[in-house]
C-alpha atoms as a PDB file:
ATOM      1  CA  UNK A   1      -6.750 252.406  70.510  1.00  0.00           C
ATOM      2  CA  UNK A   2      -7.109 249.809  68.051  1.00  0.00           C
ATOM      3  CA  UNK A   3      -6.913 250.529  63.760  1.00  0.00           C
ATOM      4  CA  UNK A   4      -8.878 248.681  61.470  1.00  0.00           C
ATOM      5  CA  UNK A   5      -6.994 247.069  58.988  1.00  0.00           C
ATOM      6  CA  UNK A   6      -8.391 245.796  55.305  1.00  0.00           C
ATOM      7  CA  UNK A   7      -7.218 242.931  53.726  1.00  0.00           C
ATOM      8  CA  UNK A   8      -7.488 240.586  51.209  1.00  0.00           C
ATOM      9  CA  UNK A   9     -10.202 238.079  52.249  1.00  0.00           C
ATOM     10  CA  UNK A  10     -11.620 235.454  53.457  1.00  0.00           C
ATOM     11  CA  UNK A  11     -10.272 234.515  56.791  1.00  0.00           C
ATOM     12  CA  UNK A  12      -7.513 232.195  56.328  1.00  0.00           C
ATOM     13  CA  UNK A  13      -5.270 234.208  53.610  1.00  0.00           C
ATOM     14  CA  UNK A  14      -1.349 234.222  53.478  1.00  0.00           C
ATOM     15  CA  UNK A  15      -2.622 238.132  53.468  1.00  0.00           C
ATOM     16  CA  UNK A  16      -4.277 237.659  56.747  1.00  0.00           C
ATOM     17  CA  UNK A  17      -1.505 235.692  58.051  1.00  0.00           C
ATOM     18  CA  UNK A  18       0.603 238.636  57.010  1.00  0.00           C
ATOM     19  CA  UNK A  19      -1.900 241.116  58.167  1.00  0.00           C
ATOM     20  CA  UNK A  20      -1.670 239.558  62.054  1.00  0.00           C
ATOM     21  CA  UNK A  21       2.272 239.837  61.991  1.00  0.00           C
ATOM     22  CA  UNK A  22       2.434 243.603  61.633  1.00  0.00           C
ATOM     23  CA  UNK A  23      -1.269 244.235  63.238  1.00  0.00           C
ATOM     24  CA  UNK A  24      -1.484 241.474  66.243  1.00  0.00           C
ATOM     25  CA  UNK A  25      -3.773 243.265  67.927  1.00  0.00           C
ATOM     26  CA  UNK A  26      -5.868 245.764  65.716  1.00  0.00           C
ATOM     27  CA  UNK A  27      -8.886 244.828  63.726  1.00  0.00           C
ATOM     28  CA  UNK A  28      -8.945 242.949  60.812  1.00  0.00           C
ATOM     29  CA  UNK A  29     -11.528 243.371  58.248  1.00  0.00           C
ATOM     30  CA  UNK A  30     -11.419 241.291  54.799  1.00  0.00           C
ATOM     31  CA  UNK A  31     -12.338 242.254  51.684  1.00  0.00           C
ATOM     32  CA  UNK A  32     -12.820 240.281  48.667  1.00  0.00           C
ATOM     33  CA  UNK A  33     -10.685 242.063  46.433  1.00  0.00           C
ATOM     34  CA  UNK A  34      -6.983 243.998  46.315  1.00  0.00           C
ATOM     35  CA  UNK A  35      -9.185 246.746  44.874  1.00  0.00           C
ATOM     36  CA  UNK A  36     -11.876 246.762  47.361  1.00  0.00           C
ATOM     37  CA  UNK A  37      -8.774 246.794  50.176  1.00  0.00           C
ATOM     38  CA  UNK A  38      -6.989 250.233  48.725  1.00  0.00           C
ATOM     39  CA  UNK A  39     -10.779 251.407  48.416  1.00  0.00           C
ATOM     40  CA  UNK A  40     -11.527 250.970  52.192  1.00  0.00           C
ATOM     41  CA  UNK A  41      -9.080 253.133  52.821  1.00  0.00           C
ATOM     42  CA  UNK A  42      -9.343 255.819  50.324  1.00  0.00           C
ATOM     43  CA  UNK A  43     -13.063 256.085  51.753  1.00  0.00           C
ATOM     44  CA  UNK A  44     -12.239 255.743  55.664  1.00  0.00           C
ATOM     45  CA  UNK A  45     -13.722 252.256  56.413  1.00  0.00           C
ATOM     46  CA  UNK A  46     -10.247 251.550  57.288  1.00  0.00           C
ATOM     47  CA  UNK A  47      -7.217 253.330  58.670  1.00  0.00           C
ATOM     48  CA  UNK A  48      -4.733 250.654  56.720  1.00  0.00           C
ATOM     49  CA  UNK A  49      -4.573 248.049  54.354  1.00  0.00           C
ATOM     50  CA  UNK A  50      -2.645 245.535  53.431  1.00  0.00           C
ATOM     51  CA  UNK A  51      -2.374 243.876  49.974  1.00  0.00           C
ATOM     52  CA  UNK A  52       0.209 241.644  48.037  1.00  0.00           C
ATOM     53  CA  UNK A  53       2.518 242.900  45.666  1.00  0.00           C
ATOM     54  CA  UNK A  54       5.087 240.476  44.742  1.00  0.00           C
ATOM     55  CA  UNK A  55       5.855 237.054  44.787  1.00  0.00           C
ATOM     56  CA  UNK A  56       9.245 235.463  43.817  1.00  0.00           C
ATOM     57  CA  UNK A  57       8.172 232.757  41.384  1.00  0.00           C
ATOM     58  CA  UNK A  58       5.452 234.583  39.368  1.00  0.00           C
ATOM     59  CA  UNK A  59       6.545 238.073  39.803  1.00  0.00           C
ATOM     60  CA  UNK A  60       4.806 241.449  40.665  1.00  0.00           C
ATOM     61  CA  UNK A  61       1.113 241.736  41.411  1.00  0.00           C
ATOM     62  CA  UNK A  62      -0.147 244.149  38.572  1.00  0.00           C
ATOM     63  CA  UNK A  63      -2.755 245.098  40.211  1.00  0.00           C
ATOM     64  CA  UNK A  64      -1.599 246.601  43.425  1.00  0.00           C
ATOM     65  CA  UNK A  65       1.129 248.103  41.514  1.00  0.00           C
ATOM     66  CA  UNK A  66      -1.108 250.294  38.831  1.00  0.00           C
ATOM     67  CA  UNK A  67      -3.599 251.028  41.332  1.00  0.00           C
ATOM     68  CA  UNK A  68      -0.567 252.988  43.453  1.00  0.00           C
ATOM     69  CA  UNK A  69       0.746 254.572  40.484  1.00  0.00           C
ATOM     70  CA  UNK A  70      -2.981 256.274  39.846  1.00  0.00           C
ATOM     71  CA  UNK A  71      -4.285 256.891  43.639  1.00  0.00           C
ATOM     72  CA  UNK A  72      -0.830 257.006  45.183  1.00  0.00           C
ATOM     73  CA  UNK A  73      -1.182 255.222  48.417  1.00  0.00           C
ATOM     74  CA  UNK A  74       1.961 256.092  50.535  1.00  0.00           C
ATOM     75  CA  UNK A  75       3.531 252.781  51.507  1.00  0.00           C
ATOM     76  CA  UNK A  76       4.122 252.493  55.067  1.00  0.00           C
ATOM     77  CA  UNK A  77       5.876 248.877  55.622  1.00  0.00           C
ATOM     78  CA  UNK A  78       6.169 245.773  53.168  1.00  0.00           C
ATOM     79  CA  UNK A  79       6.799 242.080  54.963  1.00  0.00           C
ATOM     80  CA  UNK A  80       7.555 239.073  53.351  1.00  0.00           C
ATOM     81  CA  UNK A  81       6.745 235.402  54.224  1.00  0.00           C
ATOM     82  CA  UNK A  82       6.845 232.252  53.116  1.00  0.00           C
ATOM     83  CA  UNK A  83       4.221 230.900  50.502  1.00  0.00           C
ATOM     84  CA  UNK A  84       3.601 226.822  51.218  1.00  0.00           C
ATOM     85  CA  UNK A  85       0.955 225.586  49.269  1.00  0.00           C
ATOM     86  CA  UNK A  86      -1.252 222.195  50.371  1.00  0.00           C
ATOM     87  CA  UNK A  87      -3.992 220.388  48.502  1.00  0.00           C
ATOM     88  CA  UNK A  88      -6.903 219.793  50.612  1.00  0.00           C
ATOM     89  CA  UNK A  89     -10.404 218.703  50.628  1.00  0.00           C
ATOM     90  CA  UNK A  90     -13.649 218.104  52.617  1.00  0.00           C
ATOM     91  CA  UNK A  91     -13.067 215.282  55.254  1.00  0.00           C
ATOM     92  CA  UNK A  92     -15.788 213.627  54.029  1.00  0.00           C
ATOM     93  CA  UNK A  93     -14.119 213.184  50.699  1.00  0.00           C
ATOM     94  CA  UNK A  94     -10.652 211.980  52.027  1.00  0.00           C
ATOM     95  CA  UNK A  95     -11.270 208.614  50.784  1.00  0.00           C
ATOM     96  CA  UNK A  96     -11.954 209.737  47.014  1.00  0.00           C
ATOM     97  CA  UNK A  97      -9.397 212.512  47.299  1.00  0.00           C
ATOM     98  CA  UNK A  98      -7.101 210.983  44.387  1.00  0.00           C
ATOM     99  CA  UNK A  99      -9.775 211.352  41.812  1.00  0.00           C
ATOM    100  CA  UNK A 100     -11.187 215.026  42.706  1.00  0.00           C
ATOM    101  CA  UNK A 101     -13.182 216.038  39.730  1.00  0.00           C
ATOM    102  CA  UNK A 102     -12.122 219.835  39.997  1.00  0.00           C
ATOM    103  CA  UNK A 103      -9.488 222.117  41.629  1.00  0.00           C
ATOM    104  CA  UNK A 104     -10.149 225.480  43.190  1.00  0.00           C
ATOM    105  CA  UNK A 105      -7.485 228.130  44.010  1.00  0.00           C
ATOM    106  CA  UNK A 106      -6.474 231.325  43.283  1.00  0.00           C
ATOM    107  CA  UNK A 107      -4.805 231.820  39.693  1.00  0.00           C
ATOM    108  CA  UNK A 108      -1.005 232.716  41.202  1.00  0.00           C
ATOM    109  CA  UNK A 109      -1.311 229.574  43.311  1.00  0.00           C
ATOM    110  CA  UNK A 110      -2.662 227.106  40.886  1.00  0.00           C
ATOM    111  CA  UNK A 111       0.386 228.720  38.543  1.00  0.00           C
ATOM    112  CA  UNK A 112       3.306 228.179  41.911  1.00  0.00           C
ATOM    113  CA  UNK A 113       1.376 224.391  41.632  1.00  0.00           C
ATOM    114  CA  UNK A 114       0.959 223.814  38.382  1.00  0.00           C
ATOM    115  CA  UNK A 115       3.577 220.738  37.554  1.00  0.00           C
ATOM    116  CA  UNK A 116       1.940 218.779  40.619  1.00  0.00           C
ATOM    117  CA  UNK A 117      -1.207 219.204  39.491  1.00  0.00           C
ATOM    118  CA  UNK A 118      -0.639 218.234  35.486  1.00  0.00           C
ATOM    119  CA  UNK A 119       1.379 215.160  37.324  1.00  0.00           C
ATOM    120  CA  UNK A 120      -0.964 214.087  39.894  1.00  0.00           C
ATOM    121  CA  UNK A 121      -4.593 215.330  38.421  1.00  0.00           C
ATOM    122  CA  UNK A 122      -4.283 215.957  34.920  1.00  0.00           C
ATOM    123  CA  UNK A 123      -8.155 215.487  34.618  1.00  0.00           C
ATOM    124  CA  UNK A 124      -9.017 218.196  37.234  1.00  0.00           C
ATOM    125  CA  UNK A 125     -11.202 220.911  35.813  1.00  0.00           C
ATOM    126  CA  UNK A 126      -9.223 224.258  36.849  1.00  0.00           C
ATOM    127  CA  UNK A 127     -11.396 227.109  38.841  1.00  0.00           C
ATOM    128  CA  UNK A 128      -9.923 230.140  39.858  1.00  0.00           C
ATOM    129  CA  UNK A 129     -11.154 232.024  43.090  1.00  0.00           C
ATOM    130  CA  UNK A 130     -10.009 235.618  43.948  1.00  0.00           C
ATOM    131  CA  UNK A 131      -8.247 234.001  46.593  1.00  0.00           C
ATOM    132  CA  UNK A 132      -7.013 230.535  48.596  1.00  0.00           C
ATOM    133  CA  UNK A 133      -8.835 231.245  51.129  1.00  0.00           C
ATOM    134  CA  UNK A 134     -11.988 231.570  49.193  1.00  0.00           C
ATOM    135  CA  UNK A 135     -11.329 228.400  47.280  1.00  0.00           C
ATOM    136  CA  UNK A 136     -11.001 226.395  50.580  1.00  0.00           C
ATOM    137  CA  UNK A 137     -14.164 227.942  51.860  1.00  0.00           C
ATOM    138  CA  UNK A 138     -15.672 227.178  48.948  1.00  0.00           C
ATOM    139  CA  UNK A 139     -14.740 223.222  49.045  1.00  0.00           C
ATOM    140  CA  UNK A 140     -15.902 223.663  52.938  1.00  0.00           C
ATOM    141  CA  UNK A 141     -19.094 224.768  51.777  1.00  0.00           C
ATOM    142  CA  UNK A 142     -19.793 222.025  49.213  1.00  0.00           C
ATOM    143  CA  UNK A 143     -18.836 218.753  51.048  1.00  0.00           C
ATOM    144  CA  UNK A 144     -21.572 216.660  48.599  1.00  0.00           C
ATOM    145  CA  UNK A 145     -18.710 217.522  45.557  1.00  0.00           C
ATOM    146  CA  UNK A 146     -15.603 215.415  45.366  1.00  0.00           C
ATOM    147  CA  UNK A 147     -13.593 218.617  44.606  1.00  0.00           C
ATOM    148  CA  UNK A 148     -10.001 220.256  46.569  1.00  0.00           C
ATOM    149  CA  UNK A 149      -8.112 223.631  46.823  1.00  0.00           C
ATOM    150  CA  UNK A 150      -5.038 224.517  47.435  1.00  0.00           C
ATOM    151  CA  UNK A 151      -4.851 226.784  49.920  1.00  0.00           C
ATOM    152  CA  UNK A 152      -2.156 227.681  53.369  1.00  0.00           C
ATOM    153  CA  UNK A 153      -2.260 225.560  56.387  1.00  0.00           C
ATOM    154  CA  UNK A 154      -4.537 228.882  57.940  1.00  0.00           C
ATOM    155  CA  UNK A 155      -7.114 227.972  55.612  1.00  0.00           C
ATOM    156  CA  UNK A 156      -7.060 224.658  56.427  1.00  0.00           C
ATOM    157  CA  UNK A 157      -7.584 225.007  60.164  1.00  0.00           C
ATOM    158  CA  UNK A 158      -9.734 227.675  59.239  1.00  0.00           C
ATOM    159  CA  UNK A 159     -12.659 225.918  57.050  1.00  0.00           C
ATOM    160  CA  UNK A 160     -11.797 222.684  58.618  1.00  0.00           C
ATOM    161  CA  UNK A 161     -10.449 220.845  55.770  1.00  0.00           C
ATOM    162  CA  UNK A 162      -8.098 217.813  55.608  1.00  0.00           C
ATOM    163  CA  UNK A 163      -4.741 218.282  53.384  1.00  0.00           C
ATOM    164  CA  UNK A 164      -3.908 215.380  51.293  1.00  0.00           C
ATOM    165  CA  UNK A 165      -0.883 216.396  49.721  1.00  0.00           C
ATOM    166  CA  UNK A 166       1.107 218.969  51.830  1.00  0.00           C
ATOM    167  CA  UNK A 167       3.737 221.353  50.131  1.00  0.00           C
ATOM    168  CA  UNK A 168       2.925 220.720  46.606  1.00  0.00           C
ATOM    169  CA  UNK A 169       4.039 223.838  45.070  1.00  0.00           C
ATOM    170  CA  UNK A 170       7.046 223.770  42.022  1.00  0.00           C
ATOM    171  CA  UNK A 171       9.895 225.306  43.611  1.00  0.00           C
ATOM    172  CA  UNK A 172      10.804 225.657  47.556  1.00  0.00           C
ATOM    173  CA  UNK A 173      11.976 229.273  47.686  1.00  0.00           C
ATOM    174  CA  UNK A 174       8.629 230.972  47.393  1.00  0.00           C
ATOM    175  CA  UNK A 175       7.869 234.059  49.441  1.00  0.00           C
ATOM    176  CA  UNK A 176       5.405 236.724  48.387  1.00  0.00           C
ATOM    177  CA  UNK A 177       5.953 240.328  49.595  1.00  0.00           C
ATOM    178  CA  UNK A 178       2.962 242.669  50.958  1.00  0.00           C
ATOM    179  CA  UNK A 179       2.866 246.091  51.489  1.00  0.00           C
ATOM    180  CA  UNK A 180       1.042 248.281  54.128  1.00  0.00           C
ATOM    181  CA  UNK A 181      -0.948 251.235  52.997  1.00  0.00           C
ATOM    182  CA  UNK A 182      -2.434 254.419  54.693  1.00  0.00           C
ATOM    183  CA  UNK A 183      -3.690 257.483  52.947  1.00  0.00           C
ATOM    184  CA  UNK A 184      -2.098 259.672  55.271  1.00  0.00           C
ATOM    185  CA  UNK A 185       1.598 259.521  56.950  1.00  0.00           C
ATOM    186  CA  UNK A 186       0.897 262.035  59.919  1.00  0.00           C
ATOM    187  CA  UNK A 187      -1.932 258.916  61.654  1.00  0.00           C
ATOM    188  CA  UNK A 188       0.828 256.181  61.388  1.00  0.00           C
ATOM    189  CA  UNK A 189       3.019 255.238  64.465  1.00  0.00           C
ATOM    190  CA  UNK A 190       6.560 253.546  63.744  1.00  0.00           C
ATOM    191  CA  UNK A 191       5.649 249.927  63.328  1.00  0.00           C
ATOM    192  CA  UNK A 192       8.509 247.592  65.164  1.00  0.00           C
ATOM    193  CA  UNK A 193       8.806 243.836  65.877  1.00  0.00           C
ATOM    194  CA  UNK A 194      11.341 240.946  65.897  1.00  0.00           C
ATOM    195  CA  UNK A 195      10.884 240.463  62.561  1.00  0.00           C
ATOM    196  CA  UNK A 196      12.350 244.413  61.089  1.00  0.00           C
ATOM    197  CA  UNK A 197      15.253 243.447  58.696  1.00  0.00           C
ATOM    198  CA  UNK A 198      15.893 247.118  58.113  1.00  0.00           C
ATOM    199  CA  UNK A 199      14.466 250.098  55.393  1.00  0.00           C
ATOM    200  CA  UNK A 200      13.744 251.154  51.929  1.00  0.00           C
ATOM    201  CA  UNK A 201      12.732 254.058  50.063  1.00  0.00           C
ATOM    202  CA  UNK A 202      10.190 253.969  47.031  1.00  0.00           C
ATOM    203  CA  UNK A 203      10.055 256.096  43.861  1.00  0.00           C
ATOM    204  CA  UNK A 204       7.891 256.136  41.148  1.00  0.00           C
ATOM    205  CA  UNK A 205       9.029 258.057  38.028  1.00  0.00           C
ATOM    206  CA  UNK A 206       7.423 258.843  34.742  1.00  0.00           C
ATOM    207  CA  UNK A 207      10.396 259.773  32.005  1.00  0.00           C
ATOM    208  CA  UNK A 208       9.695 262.947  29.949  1.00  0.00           C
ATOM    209  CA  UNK A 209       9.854 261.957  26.591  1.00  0.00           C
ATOM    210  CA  UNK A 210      10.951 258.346  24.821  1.00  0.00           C
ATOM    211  CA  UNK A 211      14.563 259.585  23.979  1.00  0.00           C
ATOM    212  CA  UNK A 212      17.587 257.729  23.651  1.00  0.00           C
ATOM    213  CA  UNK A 213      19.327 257.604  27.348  1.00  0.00           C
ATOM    214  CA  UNK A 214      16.088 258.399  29.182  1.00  0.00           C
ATOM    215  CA  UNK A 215      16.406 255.726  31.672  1.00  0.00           C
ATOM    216  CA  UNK A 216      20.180 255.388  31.716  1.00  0.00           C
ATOM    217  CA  UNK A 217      19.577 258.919  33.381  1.00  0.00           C
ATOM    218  CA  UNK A 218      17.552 257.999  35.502  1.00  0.00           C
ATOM    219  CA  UNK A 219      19.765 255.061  36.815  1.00  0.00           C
ATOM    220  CA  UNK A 220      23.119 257.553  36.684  1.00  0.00           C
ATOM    221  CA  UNK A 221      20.997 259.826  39.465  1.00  0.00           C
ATOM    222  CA  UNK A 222      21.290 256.816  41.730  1.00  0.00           C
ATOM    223  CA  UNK A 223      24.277 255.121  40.984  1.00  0.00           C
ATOM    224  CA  UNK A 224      26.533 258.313  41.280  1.00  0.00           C
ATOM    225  CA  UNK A 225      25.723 258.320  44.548  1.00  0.00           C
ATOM    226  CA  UNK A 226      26.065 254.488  45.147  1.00  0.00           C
ATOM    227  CA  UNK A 227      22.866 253.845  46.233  1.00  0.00           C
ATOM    228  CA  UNK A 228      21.457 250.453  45.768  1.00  0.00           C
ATOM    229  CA  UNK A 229      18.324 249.690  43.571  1.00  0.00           C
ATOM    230  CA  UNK A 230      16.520 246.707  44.586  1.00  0.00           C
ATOM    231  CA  UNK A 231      13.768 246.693  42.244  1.00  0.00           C
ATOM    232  CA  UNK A 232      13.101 248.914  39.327  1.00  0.00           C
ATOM    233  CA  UNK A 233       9.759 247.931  37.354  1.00  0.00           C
ATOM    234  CA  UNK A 234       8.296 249.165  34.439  1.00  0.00           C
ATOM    235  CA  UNK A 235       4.655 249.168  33.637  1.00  0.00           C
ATOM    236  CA  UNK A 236       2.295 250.849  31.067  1.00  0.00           C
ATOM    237  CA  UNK A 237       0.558 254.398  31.978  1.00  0.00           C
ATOM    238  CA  UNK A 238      -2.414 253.014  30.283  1.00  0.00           C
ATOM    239  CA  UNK A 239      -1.936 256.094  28.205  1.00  0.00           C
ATOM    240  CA  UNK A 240      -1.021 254.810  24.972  1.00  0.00           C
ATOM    241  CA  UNK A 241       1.584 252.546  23.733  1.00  0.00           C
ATOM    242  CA  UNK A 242       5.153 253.270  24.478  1.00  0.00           C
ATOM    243  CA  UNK A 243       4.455 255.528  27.982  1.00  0.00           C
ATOM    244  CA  UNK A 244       5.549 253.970  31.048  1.00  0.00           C
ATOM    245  CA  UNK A 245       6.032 254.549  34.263  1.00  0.00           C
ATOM    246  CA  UNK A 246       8.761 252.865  36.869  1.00  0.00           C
ATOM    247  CA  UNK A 247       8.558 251.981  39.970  1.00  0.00           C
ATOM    248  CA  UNK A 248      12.450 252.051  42.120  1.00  0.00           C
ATOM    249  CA  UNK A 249      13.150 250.591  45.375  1.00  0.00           C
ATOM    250  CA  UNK A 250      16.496 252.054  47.152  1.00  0.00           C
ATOM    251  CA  UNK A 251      17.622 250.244  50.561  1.00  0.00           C
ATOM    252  CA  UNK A 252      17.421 253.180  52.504  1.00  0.00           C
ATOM    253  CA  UNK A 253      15.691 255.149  54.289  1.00  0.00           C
ATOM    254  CA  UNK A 254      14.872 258.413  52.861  1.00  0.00           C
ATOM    255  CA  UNK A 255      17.655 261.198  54.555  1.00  0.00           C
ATOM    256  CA  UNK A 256      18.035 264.997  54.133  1.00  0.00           C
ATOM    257  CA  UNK A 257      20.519 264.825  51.764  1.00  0.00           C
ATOM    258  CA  UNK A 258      20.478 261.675  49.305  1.00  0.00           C
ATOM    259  CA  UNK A 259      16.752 261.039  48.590  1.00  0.00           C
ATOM    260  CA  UNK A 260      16.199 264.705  48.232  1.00  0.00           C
ATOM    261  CA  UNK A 261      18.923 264.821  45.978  1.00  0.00           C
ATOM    262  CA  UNK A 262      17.601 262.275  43.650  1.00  0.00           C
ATOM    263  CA  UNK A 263      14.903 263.405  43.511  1.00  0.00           C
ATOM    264  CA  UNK A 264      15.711 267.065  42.432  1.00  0.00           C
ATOM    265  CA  UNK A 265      18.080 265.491  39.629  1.00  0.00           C
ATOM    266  CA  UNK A 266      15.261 263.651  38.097  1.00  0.00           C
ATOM    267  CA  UNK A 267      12.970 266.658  38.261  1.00  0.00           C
ATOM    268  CA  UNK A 268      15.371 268.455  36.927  1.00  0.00           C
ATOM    269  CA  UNK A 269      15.725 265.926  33.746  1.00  0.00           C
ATOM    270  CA  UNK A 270      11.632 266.469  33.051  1.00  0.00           C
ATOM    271  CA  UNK A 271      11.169 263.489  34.954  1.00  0.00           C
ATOM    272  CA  UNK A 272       7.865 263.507  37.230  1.00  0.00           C
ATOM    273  CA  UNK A 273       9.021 262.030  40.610  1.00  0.00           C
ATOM    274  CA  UNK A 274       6.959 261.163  43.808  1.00  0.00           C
ATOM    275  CA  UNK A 275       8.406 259.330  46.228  1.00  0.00           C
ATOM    276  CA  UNK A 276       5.661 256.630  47.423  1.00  0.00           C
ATOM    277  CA  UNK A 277       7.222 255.324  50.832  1.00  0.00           C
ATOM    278  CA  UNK A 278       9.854 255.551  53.007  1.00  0.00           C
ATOM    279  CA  UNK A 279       9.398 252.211  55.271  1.00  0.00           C
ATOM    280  CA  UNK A 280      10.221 249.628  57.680  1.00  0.00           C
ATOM    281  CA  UNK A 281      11.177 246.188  55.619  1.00  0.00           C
ATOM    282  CA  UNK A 282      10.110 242.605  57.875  1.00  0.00           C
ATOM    283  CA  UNK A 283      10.146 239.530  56.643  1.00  0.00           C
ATOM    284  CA  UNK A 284       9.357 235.513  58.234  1.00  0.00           C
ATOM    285  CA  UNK A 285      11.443 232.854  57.906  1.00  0.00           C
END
């Protein structure tokens, strides 16, 4: 039986692209916004989504991260791939392509682009789109305007677009990570394919009080036992100034004797612990 799957949309998205690796034969649904993805499941439209949540040049994805902390999504599998970014425009404006009057994309590509563009169109008005794929749909849909995007090769074949300039983005080794949500753990079969580089284990931990230490406890619960951190990520409770929570990856999956072990340590500091995901890890070359 086939799942519906949310992501973020249009058709043609280094999401969707994502989306098909882990899902290859489920329904995909898109949805304009990261928000409106995590919502679709929360109300049943969809039994998983996936969203983006890090990418290696501009860092974390705020927004997928502070909407887990409040609704608390448990992650079910993250995948990474690589993020090549092409300037393109309407074929019928391939001729006047070097003097594009504007330059649609979404704001963490324009920013993975942005010492090509200064360089090659400093006089390009900027627009920002919630994503690539809607930027290159939106240069499909507007052929009379000498305007570009830069969008994936997906979007290109997608909304029929010619690429003028192909891997224009500032620096080579850019991959953006996506995670794989469900609201609830007891619908989801193991996920498995040629791409499964192995598994990690997600906790997200408010401290109890600003004190002097706080965190260095927190760190000391995992390090004593010589696990290793991959990530650890602060970001504001929206609470008032100084409260934070963190977000801690550990590469491993979550045992009965570790995790749990963790876990009760920081509870027993005053910490408030959830763990968030315990998940396959894949990732594209």
């Amino acid at each position: 039986m086939c799942s519906k799957i949310s992501y973020l949309g249009p058709s043609g998205t280094f999401t969707e692209y994502a989306t098909k690796i882990i899902f290859p034969n489920d329904v995909l649904i898109p949805y304009e916004t990261i928000p409106d993805c995590m919502d679709a499941v929360k109300n049943d439209e969809t039994e998983y989504c996936v969203v983006p949540i890090e990418n290696a040049i501009e860092g974390s994805v705020n927004l997928t991260i502070d909407y887990l902390f409040h609704h608390e999504f448990p992650i079910i599998a993250d995948i990474v791939i690589p993020i090549k970014q092409h300037l393109m425009v309407h074929p019928n404006n391939i001729a006047v392509s070097k003097q594009v009057s504007a330059i649609y994309s979404h704001p963490q590509a324009i920013a993975q682009s942005h010492h090509f563009i200064r360089k090659q169109y400093p006089n390009a008005e900027i627009h920002y789109t919630n994503s690539t794929a809607s930027a290159a749909k939106f240069v499909k849909d507007n052929a009379d305007l000498n305007i570009a995007a830069v969008a994936n090769e997906f979007a290109a074949n997608t909304y029929e677009l010619q690429i003028v300039n192909a891997n224009i983005h500032d620096f080579q080794n850019n991959h953006t990570k996506f995670v794989v949500l469900s609201k609830q753990l007891d619908k989801i079969e193991p996920i498995q394919n040629e791409h499964y580089i192995g598994d990690k284990t997600t906790f997200k931990v408010t401290l109890p009080s600003d004190y002097s230490g706080a965190l260095h406890q927190v760190l000391s619960a995992f390090a004593w036992r010589k696990l290793n951190l991959s990530k650890i990520e602060s970001r504001p409770q929206k609470t008032g100034l100084g409260h934070y929570f963190f977000i801690i990856d550990v590469d491993m999956k979550a045992d009965e004797v570790l995790i749990p072990g963790v876990k009760a340590e920081l509870e027993a500091l005053g910490c408030g612990v959830a763990i968030i995901g315990s998940y396959p890890c894949f990732k594209v070359e």
